[in-house]
PDB file of N, CA and C in Angstrom:
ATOM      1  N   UNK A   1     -10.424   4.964  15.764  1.00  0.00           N
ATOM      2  CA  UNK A   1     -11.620   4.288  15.313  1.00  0.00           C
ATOM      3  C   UNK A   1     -11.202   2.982  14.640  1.00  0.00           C
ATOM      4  N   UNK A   2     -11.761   2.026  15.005  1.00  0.00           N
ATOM      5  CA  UNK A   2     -11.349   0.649  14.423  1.00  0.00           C
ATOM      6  C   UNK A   2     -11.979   0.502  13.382  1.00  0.00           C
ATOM      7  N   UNK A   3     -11.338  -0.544  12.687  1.00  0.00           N
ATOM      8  CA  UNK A   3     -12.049  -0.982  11.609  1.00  0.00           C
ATOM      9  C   UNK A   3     -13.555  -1.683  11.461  1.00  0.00           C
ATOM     10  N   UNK A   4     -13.494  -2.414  12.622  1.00  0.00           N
ATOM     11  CA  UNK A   4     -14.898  -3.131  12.996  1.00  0.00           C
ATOM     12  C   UNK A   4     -15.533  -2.139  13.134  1.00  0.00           C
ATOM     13  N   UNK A   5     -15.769  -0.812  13.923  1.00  0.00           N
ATOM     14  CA  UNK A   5     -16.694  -0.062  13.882  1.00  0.00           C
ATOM     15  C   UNK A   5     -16.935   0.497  13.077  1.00  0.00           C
ATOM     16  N   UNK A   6     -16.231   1.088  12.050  1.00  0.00           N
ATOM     17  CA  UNK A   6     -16.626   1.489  11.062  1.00  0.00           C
ATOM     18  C   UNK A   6     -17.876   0.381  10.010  1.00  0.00           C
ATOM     19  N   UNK A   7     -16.925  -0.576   9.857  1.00  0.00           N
ATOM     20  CA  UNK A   7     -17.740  -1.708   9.216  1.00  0.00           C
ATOM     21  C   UNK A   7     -19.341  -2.239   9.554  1.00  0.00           C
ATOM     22  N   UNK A   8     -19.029  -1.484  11.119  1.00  0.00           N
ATOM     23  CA  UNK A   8     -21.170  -2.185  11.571  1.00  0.00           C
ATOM     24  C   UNK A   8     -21.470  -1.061  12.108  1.00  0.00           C
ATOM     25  N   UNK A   9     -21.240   0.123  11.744  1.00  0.00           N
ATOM     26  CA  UNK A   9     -22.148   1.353  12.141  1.00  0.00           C
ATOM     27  C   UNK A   9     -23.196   1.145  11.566  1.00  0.00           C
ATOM     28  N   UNK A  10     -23.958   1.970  12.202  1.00  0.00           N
ATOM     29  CA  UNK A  10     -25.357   2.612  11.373  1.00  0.00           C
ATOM     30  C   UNK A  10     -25.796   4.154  11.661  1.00  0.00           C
ATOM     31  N   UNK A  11     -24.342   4.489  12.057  1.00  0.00           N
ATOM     32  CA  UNK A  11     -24.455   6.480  12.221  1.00  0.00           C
ATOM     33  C   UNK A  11     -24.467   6.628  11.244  1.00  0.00           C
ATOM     34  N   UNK A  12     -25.472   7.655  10.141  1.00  0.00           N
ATOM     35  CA  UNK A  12     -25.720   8.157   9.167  1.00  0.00           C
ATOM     36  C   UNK A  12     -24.332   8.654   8.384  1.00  0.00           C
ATOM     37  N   UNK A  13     -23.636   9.383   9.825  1.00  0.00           N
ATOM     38  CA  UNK A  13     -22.899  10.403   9.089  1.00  0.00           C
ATOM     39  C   UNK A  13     -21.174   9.515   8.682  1.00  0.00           C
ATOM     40  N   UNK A  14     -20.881   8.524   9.548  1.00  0.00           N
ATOM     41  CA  UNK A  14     -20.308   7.424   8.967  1.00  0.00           C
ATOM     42  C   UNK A  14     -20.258   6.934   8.377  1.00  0.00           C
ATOM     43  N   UNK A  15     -21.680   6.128   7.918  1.00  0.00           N
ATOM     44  CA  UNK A  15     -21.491   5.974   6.261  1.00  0.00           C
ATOM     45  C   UNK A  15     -21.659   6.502   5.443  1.00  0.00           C
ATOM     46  N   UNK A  16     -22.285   7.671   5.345  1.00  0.00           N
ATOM     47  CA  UNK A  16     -21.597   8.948   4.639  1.00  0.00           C
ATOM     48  C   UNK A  16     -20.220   9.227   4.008  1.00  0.00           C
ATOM     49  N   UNK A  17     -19.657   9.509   4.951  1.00  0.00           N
ATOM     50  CA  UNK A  17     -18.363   9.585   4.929  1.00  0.00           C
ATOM     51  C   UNK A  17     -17.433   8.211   4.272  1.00  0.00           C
ATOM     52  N   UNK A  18     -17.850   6.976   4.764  1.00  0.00           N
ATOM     53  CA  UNK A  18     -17.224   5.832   4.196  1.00  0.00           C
ATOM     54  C   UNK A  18     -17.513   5.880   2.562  1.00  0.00           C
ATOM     55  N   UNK A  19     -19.029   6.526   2.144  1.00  0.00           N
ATOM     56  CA  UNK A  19     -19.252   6.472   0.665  1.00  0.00           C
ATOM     57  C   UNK A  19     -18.177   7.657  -0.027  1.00  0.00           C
ATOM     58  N   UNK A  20     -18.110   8.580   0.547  1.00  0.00           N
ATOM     59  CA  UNK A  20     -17.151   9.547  -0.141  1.00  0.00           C
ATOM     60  C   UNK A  20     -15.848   9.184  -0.154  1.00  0.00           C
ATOM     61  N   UNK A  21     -15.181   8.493   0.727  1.00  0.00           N
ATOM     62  CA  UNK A  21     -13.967   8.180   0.816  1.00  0.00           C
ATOM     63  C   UNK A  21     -13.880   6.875  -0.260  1.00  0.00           C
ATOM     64  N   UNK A  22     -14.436   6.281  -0.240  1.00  0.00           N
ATOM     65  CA  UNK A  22     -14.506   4.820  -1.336  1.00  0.00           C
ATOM     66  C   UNK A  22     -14.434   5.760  -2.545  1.00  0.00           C
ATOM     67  N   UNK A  23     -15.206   6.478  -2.971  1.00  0.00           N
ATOM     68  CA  UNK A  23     -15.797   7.041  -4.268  1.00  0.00           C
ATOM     69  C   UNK A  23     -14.176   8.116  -4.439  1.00  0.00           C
ATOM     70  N   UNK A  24     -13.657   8.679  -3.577  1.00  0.00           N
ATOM     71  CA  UNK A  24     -12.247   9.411  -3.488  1.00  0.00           C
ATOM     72  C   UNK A  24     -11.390   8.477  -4.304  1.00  0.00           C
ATOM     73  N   UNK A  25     -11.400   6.926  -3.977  1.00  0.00           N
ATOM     74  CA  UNK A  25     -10.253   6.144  -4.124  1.00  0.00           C
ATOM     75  C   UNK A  25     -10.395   5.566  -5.796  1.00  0.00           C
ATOM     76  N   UNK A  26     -12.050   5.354  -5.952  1.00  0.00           N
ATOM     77  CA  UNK A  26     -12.402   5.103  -7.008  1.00  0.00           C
ATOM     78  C   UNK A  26     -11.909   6.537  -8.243  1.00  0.00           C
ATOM     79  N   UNK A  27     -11.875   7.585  -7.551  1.00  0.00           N
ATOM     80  CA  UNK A  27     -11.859   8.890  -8.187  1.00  0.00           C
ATOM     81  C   UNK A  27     -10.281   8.691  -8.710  1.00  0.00           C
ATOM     82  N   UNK A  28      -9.257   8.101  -7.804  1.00  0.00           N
ATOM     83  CA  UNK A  28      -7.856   8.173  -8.328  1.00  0.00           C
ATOM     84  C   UNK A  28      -7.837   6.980  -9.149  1.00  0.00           C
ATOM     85  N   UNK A  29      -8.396   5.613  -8.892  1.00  0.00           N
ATOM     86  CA  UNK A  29      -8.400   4.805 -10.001  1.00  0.00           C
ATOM     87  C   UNK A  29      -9.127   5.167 -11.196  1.00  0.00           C
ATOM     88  N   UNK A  30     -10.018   5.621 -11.126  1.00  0.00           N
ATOM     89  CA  UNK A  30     -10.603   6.915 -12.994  1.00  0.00           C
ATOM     90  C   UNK A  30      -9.512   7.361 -13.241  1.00  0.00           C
ATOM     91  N   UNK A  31      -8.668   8.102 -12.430  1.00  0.00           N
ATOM     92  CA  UNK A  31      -7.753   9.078 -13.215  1.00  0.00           C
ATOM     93  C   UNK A  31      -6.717   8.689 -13.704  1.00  0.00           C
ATOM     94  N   UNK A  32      -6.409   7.534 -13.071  1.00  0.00           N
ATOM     95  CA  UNK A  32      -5.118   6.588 -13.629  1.00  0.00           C
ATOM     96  C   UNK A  32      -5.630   5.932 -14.902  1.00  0.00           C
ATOM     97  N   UNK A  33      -6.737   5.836 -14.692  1.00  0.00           N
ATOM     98  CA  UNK A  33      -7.465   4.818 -16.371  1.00  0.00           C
ATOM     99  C   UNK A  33      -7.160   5.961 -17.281  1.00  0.00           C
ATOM    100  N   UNK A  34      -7.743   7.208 -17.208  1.00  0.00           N
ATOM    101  CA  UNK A  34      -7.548   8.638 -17.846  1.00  0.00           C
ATOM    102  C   UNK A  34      -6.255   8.996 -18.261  1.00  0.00           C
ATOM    103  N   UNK A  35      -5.182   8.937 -17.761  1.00  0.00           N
ATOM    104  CA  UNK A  35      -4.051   8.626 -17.578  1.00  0.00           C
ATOM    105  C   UNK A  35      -3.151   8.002 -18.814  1.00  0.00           C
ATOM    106  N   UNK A  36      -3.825   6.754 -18.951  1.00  0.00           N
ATOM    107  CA  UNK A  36      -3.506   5.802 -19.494  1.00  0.00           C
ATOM    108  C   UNK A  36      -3.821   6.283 -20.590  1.00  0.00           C
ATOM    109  N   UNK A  37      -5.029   6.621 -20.738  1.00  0.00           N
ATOM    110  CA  UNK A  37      -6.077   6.877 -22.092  1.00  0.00           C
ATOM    111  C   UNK A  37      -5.135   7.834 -23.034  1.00  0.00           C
ATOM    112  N   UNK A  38      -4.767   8.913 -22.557  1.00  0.00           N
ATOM    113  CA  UNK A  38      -4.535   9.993 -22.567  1.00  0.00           C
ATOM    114  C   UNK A  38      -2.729  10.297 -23.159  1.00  0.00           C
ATOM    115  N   UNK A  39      -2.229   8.995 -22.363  1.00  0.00           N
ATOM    116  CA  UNK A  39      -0.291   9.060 -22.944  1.00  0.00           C
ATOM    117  C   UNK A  39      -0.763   8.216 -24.263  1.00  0.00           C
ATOM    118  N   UNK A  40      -1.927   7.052 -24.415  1.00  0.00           N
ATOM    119  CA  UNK A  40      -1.872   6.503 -25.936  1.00  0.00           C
ATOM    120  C   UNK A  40      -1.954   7.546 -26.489  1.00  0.00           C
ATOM    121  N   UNK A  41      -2.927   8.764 -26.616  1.00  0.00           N
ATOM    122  CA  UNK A  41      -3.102   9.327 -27.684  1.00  0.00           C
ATOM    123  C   UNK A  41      -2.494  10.772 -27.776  1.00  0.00           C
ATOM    124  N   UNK A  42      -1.757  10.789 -26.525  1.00  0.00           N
ATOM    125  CA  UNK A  42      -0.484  12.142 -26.881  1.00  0.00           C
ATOM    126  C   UNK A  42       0.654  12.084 -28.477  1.00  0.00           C
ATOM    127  N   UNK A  43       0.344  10.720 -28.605  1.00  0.00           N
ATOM    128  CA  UNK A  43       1.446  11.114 -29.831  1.00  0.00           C
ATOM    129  C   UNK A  43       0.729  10.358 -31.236  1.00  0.00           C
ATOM    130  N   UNK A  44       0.851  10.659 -32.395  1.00  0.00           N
ATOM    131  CA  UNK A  44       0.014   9.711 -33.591  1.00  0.00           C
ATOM    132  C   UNK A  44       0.197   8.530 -33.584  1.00  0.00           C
ATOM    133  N   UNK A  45      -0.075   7.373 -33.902  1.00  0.00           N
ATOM    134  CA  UNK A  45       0.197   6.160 -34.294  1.00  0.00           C
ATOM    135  C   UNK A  45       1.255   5.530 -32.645  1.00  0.00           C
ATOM    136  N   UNK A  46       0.719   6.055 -31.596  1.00  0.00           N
ATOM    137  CA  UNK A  46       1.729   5.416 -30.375  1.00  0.00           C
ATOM    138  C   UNK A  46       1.300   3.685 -30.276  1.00  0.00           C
ATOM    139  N   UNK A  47       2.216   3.032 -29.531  1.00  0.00           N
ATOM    140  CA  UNK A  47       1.596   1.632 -29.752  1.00  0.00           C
ATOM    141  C   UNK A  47       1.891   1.561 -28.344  1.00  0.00           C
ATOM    142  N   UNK A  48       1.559   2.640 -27.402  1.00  0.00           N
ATOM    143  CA  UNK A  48       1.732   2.145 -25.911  1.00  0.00           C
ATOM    144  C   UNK A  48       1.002   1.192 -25.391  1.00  0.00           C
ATOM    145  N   UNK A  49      -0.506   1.082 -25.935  1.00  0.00           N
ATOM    146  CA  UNK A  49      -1.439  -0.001 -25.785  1.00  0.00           C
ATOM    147  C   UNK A  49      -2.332  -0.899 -26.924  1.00  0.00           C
ATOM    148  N   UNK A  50      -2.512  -2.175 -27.103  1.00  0.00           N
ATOM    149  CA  UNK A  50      -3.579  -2.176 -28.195  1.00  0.00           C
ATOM    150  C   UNK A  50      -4.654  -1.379 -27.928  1.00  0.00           C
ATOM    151  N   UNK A  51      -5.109  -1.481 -29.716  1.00  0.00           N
ATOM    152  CA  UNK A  51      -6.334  -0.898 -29.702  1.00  0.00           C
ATOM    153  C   UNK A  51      -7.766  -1.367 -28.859  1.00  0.00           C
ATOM    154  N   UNK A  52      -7.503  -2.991 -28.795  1.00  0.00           N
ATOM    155  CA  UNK A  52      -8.748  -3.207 -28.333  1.00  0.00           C
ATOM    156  C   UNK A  52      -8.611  -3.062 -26.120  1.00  0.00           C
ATOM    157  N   UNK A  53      -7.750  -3.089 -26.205  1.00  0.00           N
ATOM    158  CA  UNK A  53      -6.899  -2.946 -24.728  1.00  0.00           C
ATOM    159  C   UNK A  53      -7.400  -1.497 -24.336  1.00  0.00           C
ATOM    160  N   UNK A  54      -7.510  -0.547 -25.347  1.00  0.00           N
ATOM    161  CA  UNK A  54      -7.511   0.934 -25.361  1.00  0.00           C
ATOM    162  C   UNK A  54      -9.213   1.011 -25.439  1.00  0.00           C
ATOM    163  N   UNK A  55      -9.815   0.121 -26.292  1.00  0.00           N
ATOM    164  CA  UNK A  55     -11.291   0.030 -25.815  1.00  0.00           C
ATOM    165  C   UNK A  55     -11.766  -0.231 -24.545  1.00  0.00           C
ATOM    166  N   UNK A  56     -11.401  -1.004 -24.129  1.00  0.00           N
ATOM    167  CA  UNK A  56     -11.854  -1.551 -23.078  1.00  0.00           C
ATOM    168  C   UNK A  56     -11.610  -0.753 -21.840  1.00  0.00           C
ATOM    169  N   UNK A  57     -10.296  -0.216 -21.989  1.00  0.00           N
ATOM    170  CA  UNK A  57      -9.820   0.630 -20.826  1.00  0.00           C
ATOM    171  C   UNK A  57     -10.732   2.382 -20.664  1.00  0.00           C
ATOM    172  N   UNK A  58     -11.993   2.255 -22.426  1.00  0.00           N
ATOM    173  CA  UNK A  58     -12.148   3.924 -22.374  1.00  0.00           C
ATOM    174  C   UNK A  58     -13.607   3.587 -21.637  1.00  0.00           C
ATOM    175  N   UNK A  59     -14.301   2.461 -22.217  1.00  0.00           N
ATOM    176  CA  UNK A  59     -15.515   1.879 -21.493  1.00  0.00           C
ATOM    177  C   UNK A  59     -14.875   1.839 -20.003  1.00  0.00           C
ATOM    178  N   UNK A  60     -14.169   1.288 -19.359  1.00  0.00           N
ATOM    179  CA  UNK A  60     -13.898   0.697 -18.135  1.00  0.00           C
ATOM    180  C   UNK A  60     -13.558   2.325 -17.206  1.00  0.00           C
ATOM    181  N   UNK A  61     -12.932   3.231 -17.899  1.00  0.00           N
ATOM    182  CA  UNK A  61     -13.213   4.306 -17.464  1.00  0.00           C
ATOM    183  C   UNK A  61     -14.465   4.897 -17.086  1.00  0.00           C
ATOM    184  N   UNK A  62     -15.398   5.086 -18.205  1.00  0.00           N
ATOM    185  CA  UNK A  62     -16.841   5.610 -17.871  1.00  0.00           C
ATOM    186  C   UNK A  62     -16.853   5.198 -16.980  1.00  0.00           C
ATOM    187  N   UNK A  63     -17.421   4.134 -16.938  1.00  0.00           N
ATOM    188  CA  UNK A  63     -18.179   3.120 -15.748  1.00  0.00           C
ATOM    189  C   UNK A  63     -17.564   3.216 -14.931  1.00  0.00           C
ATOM    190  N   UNK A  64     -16.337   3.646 -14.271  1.00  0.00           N
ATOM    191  CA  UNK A  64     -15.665   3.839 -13.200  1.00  0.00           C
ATOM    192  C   UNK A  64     -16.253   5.175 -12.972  1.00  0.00           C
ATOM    193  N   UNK A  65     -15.884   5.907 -13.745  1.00  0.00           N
ATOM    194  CA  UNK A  65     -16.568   7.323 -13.253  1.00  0.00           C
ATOM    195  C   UNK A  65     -17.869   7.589 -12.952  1.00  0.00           C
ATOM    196  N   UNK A  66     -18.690   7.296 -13.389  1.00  0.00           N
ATOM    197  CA  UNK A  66     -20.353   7.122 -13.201  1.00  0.00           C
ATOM    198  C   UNK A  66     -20.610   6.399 -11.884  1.00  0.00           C
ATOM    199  N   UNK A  67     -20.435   5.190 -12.071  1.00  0.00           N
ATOM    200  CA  UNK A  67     -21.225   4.066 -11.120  1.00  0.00           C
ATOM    201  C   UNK A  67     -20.129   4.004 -10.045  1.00  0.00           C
ATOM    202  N   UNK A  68     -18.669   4.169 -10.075  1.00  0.00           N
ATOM    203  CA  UNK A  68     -17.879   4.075  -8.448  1.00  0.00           C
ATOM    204  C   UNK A  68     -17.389   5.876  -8.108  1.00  0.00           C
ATOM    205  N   UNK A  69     -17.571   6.788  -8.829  1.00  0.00           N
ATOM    206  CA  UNK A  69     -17.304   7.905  -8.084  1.00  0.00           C
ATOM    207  C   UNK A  69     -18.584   8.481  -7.930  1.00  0.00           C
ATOM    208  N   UNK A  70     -19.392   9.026  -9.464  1.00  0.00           N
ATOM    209  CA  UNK A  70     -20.624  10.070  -9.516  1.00  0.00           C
ATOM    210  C   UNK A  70     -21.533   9.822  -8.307  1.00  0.00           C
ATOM    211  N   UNK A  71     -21.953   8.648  -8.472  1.00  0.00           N
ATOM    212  CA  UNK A  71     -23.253   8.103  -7.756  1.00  0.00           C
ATOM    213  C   UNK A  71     -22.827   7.818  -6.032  1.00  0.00           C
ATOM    214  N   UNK A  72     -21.748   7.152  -6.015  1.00  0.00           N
ATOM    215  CA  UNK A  72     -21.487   6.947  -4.623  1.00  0.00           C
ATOM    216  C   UNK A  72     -21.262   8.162  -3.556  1.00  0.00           C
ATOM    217  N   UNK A  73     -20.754   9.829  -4.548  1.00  0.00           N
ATOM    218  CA  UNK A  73     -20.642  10.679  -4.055  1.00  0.00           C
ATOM    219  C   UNK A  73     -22.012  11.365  -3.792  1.00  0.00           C
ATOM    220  N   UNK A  74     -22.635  11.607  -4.142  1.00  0.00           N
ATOM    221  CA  UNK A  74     -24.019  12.219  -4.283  1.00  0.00           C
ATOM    222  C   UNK A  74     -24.799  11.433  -2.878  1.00  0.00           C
ATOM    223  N   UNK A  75     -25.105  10.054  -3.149  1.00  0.00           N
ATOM    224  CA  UNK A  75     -25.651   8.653  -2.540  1.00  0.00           C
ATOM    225  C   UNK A  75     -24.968   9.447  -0.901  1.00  0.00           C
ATOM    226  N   UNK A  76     -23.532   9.429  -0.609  1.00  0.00           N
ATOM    227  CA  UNK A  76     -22.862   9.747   0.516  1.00  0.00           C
ATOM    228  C   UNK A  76     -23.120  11.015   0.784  1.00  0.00           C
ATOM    229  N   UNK A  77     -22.965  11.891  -0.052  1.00  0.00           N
ATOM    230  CA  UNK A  77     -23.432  13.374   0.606  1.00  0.00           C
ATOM    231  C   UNK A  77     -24.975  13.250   1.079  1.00  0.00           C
ATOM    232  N   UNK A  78     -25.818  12.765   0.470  1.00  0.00           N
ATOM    233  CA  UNK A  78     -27.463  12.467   0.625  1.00  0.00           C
ATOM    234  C   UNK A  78     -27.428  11.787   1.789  1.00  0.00           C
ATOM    235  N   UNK A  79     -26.452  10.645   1.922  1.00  0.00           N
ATOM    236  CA  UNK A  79     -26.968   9.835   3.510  1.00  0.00           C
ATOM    237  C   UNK A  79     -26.153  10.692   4.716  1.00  0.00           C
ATOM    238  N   UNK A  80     -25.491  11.655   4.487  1.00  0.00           N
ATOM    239  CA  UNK A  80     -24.375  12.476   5.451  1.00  0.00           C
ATOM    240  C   UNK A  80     -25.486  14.090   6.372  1.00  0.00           C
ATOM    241  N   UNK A  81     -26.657  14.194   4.979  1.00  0.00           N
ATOM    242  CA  UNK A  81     -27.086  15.641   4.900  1.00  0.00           C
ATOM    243  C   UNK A  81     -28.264  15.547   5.449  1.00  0.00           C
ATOM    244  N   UNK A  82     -29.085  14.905   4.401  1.00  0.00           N
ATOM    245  CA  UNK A  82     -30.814  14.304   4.941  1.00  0.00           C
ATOM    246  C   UNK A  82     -31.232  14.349   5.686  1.00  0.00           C
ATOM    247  N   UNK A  83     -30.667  13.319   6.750  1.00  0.00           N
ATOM    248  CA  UNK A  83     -30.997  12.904   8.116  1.00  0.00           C
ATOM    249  C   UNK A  83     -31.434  14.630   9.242  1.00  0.00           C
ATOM    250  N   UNK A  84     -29.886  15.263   8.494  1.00  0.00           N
ATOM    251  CA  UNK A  84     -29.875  16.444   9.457  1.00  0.00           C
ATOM    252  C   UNK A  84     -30.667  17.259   9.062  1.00  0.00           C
ATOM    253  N   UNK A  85     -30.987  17.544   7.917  1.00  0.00           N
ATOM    254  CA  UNK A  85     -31.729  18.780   7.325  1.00  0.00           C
ATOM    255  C   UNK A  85     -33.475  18.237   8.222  1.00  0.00           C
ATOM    256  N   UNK A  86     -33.774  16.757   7.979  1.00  0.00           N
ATOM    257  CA  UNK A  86     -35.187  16.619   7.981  1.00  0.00           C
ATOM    258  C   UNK A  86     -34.983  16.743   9.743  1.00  0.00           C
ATOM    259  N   UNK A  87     -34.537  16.764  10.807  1.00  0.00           N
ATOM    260  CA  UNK A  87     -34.429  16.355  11.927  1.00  0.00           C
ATOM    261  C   UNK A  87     -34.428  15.443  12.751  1.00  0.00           C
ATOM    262  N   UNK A  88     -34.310  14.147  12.164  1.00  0.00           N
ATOM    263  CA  UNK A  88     -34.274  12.824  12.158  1.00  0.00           C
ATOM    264  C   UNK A  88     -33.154  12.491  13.359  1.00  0.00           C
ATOM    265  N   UNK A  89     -33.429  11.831  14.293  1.00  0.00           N
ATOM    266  CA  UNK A  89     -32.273  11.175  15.157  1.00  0.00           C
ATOM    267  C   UNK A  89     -31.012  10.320  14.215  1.00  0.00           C
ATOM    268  N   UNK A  90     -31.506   9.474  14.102  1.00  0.00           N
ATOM    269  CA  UNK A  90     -31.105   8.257  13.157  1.00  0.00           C
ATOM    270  C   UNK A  90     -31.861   7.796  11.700  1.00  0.00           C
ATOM    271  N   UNK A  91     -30.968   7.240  10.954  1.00  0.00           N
ATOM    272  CA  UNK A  91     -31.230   6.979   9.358  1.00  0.00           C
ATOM    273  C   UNK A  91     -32.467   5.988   9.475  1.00  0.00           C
ATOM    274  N   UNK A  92     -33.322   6.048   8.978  1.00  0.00           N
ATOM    275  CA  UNK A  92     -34.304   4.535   9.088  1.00  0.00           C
ATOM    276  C   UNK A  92     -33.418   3.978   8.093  1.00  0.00           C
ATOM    277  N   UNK A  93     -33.444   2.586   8.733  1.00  0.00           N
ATOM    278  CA  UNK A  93     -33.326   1.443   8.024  1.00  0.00           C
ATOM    279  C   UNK A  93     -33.969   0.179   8.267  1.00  0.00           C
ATOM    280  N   UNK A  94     -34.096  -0.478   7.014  1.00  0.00           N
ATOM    281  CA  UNK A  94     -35.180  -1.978   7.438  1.00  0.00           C
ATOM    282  C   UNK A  94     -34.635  -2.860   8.405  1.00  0.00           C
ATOM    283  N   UNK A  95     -35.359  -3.327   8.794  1.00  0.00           N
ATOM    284  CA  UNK A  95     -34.997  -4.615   9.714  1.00  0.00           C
ATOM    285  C   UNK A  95     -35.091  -4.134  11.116  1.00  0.00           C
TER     286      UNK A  95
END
């Protein structure tokens, strides 16, 4: 499967699948932020990162987890499932 096809499908279950796999990759970049989070505060007073470096990285986590894994997974299982459950040929889309 090429890349171009993937990129201009409009099989439901393709981009489906493209949302879970994005949201997979996003899932290992959370865990590396987590990661991070997690060796600062294995030991008292560590200075592996600043503090405000360590803010930013606990916000930048959430929001990684929420808005590039939670939602994109759900969003992808919903455009993968729907279609089939309601009996739908193809996804409507505008245009």
């Amino acid at each position: 499967m090429a890349f171009h096809d993937l990129a201009t499908t409009v099989d439901h279950k393709k981009i489906g699948i493209l949302y879970v796999v994005m949201a997979v990759v996003f899932l290992v970049i959370g865990g590396c932020e987590a990661l991070l989070i997690r060796w600062q505060l294995f030991w008292p007073r560590a200075h592996f990162i600043r503090p405000d470096t360590f803010n930013g990285l606990f916000t930048m986590h959430g929001t990684t987890m929420v808005f590039f894994v939670g939602m994109p997974i759900l969003i992808g299982i919903g455009n993968y499932l729907v279609p089939l459950m309601i009996g739908a040929r193809t996804w409507p889309s505008p245009g």
